[in-house]
Protein backbone atom coordinates (compact mmCIF):
# COMPACT_ATOMS: atom_id res chain seq x y z
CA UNK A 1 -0.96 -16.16 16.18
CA UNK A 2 -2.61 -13.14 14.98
CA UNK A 3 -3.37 -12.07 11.81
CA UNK A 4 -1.56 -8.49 11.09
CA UNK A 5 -3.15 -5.13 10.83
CA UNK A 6 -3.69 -4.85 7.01
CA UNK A 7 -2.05 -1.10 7.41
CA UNK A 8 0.60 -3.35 7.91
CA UNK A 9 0.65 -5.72 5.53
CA UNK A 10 0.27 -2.83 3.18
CA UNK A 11 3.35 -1.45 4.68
CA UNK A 12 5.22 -3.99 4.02
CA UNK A 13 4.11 -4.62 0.34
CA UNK A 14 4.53 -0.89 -0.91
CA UNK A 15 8.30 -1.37 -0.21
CA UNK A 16 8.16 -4.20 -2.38
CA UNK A 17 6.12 -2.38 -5.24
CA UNK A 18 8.04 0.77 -5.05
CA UNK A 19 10.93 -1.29 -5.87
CA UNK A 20 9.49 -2.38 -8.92
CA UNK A 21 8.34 0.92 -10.30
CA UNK A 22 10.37 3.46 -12.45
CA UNK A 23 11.66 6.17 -11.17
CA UNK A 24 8.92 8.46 -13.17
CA UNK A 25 6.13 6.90 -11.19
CA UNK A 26 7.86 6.97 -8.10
CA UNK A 27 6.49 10.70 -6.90
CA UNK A 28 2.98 9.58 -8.00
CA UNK A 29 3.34 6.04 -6.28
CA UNK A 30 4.99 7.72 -3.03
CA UNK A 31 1.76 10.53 -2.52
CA UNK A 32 -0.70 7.51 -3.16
CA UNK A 33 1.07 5.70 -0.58
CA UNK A 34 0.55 8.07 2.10
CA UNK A 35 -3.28 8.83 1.06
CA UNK A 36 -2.94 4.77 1.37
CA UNK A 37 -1.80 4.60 5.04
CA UNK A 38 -3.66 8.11 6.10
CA UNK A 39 -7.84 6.51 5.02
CA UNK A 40 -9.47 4.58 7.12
CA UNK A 41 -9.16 0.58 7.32
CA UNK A 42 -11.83 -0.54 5.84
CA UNK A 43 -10.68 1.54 2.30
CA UNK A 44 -7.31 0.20 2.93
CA UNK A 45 -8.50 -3.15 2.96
CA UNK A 46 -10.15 -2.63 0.01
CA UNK A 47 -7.38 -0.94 -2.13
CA UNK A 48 -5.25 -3.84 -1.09
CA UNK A 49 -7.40 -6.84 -2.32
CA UNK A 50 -7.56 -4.38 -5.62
CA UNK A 51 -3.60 -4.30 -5.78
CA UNK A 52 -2.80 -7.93 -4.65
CA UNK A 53 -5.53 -9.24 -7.12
């Protein structure tokens, strides 16, 4: 089985944390999200160790 693409995982876990946000960081949260998925892989594994951690 292969591991997923951490864009992916990422994907999948910012659902999850934007459920658990208030609604005044949600516009914040949301543009931060897109930088998230837009960067290159490497940063995005990075920032995700950072948020899972």
């Amino acid at each position: 089985m292969n591991p997923k693409p951490i864009s992916e995982i990422v994907k999948e876990n910012a659902s999850e944390l934007v459920s658990q946000l208030s609604i005044s960081e949600f516009s914040y949260w949301t543009e931060y999200k897109v930088t998230w998925c837009e960067d290159a892989s490497t940063i995005l594994e990075e920032q995700a160790i950072e948020e899972t951690f």
